[in-house]
Protein backbone atom coordinates (compact mmCIF):
# COMPACT_ATOMS: atom_id res chain seq x y z
CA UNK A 1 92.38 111.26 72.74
CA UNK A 2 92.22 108.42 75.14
CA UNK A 3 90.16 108.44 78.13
CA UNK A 4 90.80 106.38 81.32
CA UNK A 5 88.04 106.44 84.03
CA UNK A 6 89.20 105.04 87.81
CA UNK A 7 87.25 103.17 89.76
CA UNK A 8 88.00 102.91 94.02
CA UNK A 9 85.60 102.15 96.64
CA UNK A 10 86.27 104.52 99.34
CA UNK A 11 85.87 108.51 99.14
CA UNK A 12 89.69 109.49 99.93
CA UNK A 13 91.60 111.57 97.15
CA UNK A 14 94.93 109.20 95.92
CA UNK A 15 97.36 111.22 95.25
CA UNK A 16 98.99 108.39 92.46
CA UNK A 17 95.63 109.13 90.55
CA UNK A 18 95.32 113.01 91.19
CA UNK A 19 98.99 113.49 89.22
CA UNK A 20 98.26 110.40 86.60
CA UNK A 21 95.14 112.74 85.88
CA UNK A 22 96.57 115.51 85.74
CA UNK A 23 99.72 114.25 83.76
CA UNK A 24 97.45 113.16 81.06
CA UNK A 25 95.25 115.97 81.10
CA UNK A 26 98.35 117.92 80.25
CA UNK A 27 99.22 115.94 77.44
CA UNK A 28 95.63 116.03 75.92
CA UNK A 29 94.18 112.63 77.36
CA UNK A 30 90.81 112.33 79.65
CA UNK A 31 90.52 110.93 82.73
CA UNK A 32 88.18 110.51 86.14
CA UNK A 33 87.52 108.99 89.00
CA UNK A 34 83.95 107.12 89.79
CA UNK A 35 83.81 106.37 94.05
CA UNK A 36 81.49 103.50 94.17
CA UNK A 37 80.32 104.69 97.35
CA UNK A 38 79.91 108.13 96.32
CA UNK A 39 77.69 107.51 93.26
CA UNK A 40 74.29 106.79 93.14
CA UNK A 41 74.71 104.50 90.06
CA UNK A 42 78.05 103.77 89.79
CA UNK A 43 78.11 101.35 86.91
CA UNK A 44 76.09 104.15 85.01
CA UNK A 45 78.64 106.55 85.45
CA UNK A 46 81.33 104.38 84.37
CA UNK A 47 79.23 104.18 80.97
CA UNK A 48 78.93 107.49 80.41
CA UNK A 49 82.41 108.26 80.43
CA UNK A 50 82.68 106.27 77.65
CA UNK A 51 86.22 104.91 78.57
CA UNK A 52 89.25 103.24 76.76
CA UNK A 53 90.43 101.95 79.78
CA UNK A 54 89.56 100.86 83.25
CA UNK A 55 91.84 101.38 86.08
CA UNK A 56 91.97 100.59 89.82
CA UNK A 57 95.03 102.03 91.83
CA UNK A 58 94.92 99.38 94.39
CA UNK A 59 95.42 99.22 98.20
CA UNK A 60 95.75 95.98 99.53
CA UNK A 61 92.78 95.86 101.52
CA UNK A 62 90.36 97.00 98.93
CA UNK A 63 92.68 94.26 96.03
CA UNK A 64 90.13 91.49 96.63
CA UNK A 65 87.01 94.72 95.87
CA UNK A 66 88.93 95.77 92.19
CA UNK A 67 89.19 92.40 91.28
CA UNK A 68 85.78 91.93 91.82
CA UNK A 69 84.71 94.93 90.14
CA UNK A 70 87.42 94.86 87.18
CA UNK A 71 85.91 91.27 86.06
CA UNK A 72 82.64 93.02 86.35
CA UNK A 73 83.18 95.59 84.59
CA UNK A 74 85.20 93.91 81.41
CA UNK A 75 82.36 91.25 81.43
CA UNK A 76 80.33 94.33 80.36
CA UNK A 77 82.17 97.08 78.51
CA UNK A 78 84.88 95.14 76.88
CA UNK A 79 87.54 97.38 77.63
CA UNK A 80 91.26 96.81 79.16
CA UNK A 81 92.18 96.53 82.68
CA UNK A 82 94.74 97.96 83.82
CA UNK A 83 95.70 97.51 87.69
CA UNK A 84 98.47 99.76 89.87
CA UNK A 85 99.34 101.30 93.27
CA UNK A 86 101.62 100.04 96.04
CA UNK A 87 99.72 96.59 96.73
CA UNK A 88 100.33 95.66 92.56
CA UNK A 89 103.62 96.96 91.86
CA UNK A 90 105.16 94.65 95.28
CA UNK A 91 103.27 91.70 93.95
CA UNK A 92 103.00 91.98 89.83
CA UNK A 93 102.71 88.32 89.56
CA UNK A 94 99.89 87.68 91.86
CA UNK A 95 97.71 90.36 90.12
CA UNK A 96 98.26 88.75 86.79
CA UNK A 97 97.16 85.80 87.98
CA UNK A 98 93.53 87.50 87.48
CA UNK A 99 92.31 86.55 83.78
CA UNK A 100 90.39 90.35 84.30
CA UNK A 101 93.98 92.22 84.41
CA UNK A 102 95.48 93.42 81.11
CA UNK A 103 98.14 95.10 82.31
CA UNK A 104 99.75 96.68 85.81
CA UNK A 105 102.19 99.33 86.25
CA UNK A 106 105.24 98.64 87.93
CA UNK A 107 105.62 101.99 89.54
CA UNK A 108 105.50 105.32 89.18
CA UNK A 109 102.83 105.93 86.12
CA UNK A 110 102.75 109.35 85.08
CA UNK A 111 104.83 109.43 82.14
CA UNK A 112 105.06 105.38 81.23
CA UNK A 113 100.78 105.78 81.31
CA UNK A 114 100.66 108.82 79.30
CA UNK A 115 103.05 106.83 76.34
CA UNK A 116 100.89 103.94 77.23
CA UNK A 117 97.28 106.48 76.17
CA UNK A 118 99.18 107.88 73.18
CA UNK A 119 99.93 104.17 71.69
CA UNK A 120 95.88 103.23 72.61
CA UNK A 121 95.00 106.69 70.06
CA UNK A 122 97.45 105.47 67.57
CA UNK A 123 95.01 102.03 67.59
CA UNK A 124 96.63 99.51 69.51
CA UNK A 125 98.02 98.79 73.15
CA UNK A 126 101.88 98.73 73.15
CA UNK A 127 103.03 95.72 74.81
CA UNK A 128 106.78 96.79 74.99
CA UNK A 129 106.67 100.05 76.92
CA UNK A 130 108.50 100.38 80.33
CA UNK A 131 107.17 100.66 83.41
CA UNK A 132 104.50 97.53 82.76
CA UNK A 133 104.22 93.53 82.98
CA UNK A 134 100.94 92.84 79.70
CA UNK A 135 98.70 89.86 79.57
CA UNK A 136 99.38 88.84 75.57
CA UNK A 137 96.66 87.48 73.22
CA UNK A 138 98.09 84.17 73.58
CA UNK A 139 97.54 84.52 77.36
CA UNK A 140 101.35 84.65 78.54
CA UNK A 141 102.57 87.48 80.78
CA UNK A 142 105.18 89.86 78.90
CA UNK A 143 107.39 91.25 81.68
CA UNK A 144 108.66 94.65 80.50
CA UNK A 145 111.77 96.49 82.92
CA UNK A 146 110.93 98.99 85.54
CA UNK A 147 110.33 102.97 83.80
CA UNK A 148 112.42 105.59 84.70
CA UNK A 149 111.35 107.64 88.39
CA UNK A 150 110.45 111.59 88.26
CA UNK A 151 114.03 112.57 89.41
CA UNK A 152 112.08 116.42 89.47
CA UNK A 153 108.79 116.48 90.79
CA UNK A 154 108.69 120.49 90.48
CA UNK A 155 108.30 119.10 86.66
CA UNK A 156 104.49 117.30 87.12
CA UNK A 157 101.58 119.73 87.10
CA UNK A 158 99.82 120.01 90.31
CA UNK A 159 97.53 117.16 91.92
CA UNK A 160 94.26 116.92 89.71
CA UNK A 161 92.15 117.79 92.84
CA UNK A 162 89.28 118.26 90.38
CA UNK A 163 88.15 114.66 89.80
CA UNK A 164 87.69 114.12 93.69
CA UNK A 165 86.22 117.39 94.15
CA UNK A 166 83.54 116.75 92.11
CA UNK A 167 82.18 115.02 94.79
CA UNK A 168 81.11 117.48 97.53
CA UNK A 169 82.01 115.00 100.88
CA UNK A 170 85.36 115.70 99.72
CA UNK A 171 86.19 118.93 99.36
CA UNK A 172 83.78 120.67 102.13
CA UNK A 173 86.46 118.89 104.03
CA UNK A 174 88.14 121.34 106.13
CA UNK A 175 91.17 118.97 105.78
CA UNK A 176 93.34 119.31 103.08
CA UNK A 177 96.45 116.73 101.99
CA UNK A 178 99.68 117.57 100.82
CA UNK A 179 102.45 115.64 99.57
CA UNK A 180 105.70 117.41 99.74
CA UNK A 181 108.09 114.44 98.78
CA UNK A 182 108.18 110.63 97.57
CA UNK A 183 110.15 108.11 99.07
CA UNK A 184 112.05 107.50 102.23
CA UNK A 185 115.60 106.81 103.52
CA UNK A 186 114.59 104.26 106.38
CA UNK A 187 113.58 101.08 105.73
CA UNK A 188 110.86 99.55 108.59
CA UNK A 189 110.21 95.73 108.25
CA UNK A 190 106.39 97.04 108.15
CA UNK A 191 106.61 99.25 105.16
CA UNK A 192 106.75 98.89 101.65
CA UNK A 193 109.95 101.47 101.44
CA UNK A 194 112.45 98.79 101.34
CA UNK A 195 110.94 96.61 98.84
CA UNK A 196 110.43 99.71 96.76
CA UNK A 197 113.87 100.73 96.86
CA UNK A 198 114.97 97.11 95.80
CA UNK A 199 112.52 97.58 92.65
CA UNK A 200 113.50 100.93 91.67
CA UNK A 201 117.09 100.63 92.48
CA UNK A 202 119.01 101.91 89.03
CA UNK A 203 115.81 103.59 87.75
CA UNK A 204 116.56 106.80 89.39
CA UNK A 205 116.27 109.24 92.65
CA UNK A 206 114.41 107.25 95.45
CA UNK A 207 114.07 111.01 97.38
CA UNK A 208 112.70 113.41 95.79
CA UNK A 209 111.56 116.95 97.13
CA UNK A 210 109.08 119.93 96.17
CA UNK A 211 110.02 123.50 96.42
CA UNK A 212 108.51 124.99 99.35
CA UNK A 213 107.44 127.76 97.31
CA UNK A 214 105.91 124.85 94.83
CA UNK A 215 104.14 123.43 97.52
CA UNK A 216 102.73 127.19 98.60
CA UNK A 217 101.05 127.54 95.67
CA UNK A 218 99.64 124.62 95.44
CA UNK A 219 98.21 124.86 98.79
CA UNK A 220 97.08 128.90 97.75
CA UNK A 221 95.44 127.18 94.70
CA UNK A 222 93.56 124.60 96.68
CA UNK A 223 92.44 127.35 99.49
CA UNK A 224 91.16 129.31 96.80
CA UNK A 225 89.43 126.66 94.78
CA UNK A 226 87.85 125.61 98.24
CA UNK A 227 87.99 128.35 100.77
CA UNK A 228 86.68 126.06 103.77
CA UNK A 229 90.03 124.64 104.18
CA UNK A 230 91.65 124.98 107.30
CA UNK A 231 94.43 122.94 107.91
CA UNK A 232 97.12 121.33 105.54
CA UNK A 233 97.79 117.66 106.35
CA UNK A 234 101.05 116.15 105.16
CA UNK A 235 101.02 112.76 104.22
CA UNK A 236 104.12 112.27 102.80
CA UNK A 237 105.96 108.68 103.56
CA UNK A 238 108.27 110.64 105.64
CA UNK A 239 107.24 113.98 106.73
CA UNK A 240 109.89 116.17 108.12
CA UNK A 241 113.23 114.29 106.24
CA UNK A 242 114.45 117.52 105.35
CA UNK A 243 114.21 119.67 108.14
CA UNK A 244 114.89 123.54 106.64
CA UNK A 245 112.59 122.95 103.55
CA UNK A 246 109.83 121.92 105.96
CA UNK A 247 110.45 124.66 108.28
CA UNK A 248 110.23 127.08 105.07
CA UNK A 249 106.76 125.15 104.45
CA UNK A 250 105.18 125.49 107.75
CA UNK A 251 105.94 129.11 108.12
CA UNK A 252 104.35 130.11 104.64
CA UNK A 253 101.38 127.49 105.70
CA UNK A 254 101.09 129.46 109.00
CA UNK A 255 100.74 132.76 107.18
CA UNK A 256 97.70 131.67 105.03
CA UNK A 257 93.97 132.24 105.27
CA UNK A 258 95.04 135.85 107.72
CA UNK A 259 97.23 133.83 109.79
CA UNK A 260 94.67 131.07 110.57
CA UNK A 261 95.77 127.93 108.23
CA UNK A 262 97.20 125.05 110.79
CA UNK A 263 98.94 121.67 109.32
CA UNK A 264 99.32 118.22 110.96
CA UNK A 265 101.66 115.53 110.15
CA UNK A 266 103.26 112.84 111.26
CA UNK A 267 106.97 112.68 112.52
CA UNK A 268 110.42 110.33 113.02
CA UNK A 269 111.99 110.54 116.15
CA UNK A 270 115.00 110.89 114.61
CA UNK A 271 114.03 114.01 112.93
CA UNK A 272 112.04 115.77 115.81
CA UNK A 273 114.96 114.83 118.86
CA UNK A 274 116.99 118.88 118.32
CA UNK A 275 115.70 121.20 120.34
CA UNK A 276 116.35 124.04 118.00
CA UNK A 277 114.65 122.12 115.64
CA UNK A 278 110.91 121.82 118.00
CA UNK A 279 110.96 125.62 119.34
CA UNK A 280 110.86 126.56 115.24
CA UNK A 281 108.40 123.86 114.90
CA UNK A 282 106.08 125.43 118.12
CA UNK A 283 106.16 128.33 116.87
CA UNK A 284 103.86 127.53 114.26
CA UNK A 285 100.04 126.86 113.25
CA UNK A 286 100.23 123.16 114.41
CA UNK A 287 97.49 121.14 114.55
CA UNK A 288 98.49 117.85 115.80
CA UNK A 289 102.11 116.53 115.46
CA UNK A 290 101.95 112.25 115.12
CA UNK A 291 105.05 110.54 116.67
CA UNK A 292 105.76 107.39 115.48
CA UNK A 293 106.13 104.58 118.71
CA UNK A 294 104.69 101.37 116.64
CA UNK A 295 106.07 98.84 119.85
CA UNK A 296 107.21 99.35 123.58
CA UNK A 297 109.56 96.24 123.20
CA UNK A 298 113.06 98.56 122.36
CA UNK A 299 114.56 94.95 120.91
CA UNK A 300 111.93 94.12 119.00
CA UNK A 301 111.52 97.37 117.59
CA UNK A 302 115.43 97.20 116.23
CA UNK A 303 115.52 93.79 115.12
CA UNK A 304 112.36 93.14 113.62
CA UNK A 305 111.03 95.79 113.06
CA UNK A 306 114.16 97.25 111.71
CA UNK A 307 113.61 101.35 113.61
CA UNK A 308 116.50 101.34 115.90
CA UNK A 309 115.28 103.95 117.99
CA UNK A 310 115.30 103.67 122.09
CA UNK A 311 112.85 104.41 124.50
CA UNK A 312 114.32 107.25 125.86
CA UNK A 313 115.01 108.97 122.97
CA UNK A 314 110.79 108.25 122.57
CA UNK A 315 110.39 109.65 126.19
CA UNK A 316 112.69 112.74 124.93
CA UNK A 317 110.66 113.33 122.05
CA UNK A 318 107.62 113.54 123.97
CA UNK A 319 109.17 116.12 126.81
CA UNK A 320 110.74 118.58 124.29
CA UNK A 321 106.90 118.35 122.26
CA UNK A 322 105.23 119.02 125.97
CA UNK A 323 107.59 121.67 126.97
CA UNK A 324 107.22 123.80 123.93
CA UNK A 325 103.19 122.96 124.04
CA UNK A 326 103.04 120.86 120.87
CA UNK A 327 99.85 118.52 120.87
CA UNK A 328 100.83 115.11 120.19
CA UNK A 329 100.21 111.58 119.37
CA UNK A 330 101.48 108.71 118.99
CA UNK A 331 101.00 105.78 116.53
CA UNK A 332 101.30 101.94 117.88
CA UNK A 333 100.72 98.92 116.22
CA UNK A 334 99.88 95.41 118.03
CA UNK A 335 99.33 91.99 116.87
CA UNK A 336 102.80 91.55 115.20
CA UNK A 337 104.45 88.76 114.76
CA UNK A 338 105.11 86.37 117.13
CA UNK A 339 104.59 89.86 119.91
CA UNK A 340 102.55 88.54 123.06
CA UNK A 341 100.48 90.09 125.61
CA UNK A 342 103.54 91.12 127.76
CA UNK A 343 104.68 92.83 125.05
CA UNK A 344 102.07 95.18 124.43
CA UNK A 345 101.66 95.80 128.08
CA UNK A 346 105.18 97.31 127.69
CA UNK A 347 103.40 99.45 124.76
CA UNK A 348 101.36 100.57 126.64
CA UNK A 349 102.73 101.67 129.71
CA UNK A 350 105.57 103.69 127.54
CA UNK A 351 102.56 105.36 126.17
CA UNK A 352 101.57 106.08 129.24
CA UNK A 353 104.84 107.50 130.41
CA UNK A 354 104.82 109.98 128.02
CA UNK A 355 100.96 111.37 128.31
CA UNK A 356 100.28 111.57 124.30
CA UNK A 357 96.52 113.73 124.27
CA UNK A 358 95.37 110.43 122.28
CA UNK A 359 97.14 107.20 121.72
CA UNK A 360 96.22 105.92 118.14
CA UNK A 361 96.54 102.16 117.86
CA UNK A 362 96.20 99.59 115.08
CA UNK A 363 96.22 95.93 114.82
CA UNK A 364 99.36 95.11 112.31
CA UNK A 365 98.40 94.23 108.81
CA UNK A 366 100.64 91.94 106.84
CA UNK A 367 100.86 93.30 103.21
CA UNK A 368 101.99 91.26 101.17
CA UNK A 369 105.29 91.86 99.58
CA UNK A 370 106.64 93.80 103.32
CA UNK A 371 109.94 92.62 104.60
CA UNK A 372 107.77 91.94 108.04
CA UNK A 373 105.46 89.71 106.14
CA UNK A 374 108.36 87.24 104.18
CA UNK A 375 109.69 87.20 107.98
CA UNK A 376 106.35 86.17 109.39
CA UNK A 377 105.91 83.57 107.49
CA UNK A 378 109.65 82.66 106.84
CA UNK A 379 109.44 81.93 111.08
CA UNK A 380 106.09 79.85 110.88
CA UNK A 381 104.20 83.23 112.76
CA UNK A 382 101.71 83.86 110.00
CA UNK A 383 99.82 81.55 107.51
CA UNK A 384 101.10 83.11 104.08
CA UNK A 385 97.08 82.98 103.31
CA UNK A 386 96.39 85.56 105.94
CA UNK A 387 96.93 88.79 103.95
CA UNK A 388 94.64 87.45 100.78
CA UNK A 389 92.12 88.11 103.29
CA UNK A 390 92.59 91.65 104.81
CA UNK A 391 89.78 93.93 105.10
CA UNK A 392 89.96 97.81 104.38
CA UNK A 393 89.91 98.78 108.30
CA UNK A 394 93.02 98.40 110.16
CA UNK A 395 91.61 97.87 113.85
CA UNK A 396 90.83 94.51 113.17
CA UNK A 397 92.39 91.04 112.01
CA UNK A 398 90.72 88.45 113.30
CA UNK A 399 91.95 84.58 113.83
CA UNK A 400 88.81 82.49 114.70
CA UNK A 401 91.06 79.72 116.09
CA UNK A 402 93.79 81.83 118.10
CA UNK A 403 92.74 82.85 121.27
CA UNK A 404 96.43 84.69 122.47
CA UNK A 405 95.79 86.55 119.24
CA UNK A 406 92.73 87.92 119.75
CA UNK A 407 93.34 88.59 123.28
CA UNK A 408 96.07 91.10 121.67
CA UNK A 409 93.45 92.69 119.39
CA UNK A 410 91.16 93.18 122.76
CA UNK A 411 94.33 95.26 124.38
CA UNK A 412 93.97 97.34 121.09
CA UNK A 413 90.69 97.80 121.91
CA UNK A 414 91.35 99.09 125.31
CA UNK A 415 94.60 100.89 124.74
CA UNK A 416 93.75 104.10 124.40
CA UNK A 417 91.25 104.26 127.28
CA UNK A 418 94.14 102.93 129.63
CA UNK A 419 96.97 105.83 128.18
CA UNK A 420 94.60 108.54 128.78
CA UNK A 421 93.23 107.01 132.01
CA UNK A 422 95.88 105.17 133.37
CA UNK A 423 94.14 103.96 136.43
CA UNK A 424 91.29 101.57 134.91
CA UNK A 425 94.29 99.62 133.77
CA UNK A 426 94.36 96.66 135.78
CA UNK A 427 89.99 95.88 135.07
CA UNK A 428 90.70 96.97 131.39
CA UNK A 429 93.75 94.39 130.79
CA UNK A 430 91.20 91.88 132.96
CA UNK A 431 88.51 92.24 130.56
CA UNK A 432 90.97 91.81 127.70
CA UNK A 433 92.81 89.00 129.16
CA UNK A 434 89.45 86.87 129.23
CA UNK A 435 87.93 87.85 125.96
CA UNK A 436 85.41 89.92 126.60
CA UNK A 437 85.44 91.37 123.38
CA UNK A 438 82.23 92.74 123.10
CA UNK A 439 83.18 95.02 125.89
CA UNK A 440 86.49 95.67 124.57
CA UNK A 441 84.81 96.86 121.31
CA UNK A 442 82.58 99.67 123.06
CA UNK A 443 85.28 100.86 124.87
CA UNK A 444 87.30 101.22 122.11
CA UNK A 445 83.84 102.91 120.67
CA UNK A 446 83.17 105.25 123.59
CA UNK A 447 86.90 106.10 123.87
CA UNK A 448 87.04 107.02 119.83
CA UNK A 449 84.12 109.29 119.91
CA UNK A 450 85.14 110.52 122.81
CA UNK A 451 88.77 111.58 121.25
CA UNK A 452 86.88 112.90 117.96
CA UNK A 453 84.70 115.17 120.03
CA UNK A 454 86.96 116.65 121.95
CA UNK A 455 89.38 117.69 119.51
CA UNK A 456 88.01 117.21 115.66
CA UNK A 457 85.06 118.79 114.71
CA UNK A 458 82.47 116.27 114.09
CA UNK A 459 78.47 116.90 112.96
CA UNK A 460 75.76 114.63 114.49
CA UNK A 461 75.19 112.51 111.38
CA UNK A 462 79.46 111.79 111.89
CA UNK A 463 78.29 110.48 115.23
CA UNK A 464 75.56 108.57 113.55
CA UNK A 465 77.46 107.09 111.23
CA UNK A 466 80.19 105.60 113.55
CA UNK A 467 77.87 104.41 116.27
CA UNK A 468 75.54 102.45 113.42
CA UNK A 469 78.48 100.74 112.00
CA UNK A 470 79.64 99.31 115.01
CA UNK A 471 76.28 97.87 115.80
CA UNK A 472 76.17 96.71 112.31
CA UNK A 473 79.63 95.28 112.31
CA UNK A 474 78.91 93.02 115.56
CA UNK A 475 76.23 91.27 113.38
CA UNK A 476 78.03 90.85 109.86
CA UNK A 477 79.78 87.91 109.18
CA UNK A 478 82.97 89.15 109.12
CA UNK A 479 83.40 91.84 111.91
CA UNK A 480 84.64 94.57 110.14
CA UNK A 481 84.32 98.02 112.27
CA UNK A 482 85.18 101.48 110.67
CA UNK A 483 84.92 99.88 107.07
CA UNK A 484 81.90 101.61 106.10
CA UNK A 485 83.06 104.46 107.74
CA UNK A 486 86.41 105.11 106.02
CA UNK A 487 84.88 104.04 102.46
CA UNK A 488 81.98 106.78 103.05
CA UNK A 489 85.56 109.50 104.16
CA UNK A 490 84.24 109.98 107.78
CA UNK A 491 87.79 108.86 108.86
CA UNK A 492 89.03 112.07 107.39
CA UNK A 493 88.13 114.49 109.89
CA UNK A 494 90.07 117.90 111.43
CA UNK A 495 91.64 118.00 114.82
CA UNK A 496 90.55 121.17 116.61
CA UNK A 497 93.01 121.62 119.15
CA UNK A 498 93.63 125.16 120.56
CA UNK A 499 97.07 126.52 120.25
CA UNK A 500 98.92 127.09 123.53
CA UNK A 501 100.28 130.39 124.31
């Protein structure tokens, strides 16, 4: 049978490849995953797989690495490309721009790969399937319609966990993720939900949801397959939707491993503002709830950003989490378009207001093919160019020739260190306001490892590792901090935070 190795550069388990491999493997096909980073000679173990095809599920700050690798790796082995993930299926054109792609998958790939495997053993790629846009002999692009969503995802064998695990970075992890659901029904300018829904529209359910009991035994499998887990993270695109299936989750998590397995996830306002709704939620093995701010601005967060949620029903949020002991925090992005300094002031001083144990902020990425990113550059706030350059790390987007910019990535910097200590603000927001970045970036150092040692367990060689590649980012070329970091699965860690009575 066909065999289909995966290549990615960072040490994170995808959960696209996990149930691609463990579709095929189900339907008598081989498949793997080599981590560049991971393997001590990873063009070696590519070889010895001995694959049919190559394939790179693609984020789109690691596009610009698989293309690299991809042309690499056909230049030697002489096999097909074949390129998906969110960053290929909202921009199919683009990627077949590269003479190194054969093919890329338009969406969800577990069944339209497997037919695409079973044609390969019958001795020849077909070009018409569903589901896939092919690079012909004669060079032009065939564009074949969109395949058909899982409308049951109680139907697809369990996540191949196997092919990650291999690796032993990865599953000593006391950490481990869970997807419950796919899709969303909101649609944030930021995220790739509403372009999805615009693809897929006709093709099937957008929602779809596990049985709790499904999702159990899943999580029993993966406890028993690797007993040091301890808590279940959720990473679904929107944690929570359904409130009584999650409950029904949480309590069975809360009962595993003698009462001692927590979970962690990350939350809508929406769904977390009912009261009856948080005392249920308290009254399990939480870890570490996320809630979801992004901007402090309440009309910029409706109109452009598209989440028409107030600042008081933030502030609400944030009381009925306190008052029932949940640990929270929240998630803020700055840097977006056309948002100035004044603006994230406003950010953070709502963060502030509602006293989050640790304010998580990122610098705004424009991906490509995001509603946010057409209007960026649709309003002359962002050179169109600017996302075929984005790194892996999301703290940092530099623009050399922007100081207002980059005085906005300094606040980032400093953000968290004024939320938690709200009375170095005014030298903080000095030192940002004249671009003393430098400075900026070992506070925002100190203040991380002083977060992940409080409440995530973290070894000495963790500590190391993110103190080295700061110092080593402020000499690179391109100042990329946390890159090596998150490729080598440090960013993974496991919040420790004791559970209030």
């Amino acid at each position: 049978m066909a065999g289909v190795i995966f290549i990615q550069d960072f040490a994170h388990e995808y959960f696209g490849t996990m149930y691609l491999s463990a579709y095929l493997k189900k339907h008598g096909h081989d498949c793997d995953v080599i981590v560049e980073y991971a393997e001590k000679d990873w063009v070696k173990a590519v070889e010895d797989f001995k694959p049919d095809i190559l394939a790179f599920s693609v984020l789109s700050g690691s596009y610009k690495w698989a293309v690299e690798k991809a042309r690499f790796l056909k230049e030697r082995l002489h096999k097909p490309v074949v390129f998906g993930g969110v960053h290929v299926f909202l921009n199919p054109a683009k990627s077949m721009e590269e003479p190194c792609i054969d093919a890329v998958c338009t969406g969800e790939g577990e069944v339209c790969f497997n037919e695409l495997w079973n044609s390969i053993d019958k001795g020849e790629m077909d070009t018409s399937l569903p589901g896939f846009w092919f690079r012909l002999a004669d060079g032009t692009i065939k564009k074949n319609p969109g395949a058909k969503l899982v409308d049951d995802l109680d139907t697809l064998p369990f996540p191949d966990r196997g092919i990650y695990w291999k690796y032993a970075k990865i599953k000593e992890r006391p950490t481990v993720p869970l997807l419950g659901s796919r899709g969303c029904p909101y649609t944030c300018s930021y995220c790739f939900i509403p372009a999805a829904k615009k693809i897929f529209e006709g093709l099937g359910k957008f929602i779809c949801e596990r049985r709790p009991a499904i999702i159990l035994a899943e999580l029993q499998l993966c406890v028993k397959e690797a007993p040091n887990k301890e808590m279940a993270h959720f990473v679904d695109d929107h944690f929570g939707n359904n409130r009584a299936l999650y409950l029904d989750v949480l309590r069975g998590v809360s009962q595993l491993k003698n009462g001692k397995m927590k979970w962690c996830g990350a939350i809508r306002i929406e769904r977390f503002n009912k009261e009856e709704y948080v005392i249920e939620l308290a009254k399990n093995n939480l870890g570490l709830l996320g809630i979801a701010v992004e901007c402090g601005d309440e009309k910029y967060r409706k109109e452009v950003l598209k989440r028409d949620v107030k600042n008081d029903e933030i502030i609400d949020a944030a009381a009925l989490a306190t008052k029932y002991g949940i640990k929270f925090t929240t998630l803020n992005m700055v840097g977006l378009p056309g948002e100035t300094f004044e603006q994230v002031l406003e950010t953070i001083d709502l963060n502030i207001l509602i006293k989050p144990v640790y304010a998580a902020s990122v610098v705004y990425q424009p991906y490509p093919g995001t509603v946010l990113h057409e209007y960026a550059v649709d309003h002359h706030l962002l050179d169109a160019n600017v996302s075929d350059s984005l790194g892996i790390s999301y703290f940092d987007r530099y623009l050399k020739n922007d100081l207002e910019f980059n005085r906005i990535v300094n606040l980032q910097r400093v953000f968290g260190t004024i939320v938690t200590f709200p009375s170095l603000k005014k030298p903080l927001v000095y030192l940002a306001r004249n671009n003393w970045r430098v400075i900026c970036d070992l506070i925002f150092s100190v203040y991380y490892m002083w977060f992940l040692l409080r409440f995530y367990k973290v070894n000495l060689w963790q500590v190391f590792n993110f103190i080295s590649v700061w110092f080593r980012s402020k000499f690179a070329a391109e100042s990329q901090p946390a890159m090596e970091s998150i490729r080598e699965g440090e960013g993974q860690l496991y919040p420790n935070i004791p559970k209030v009575a």
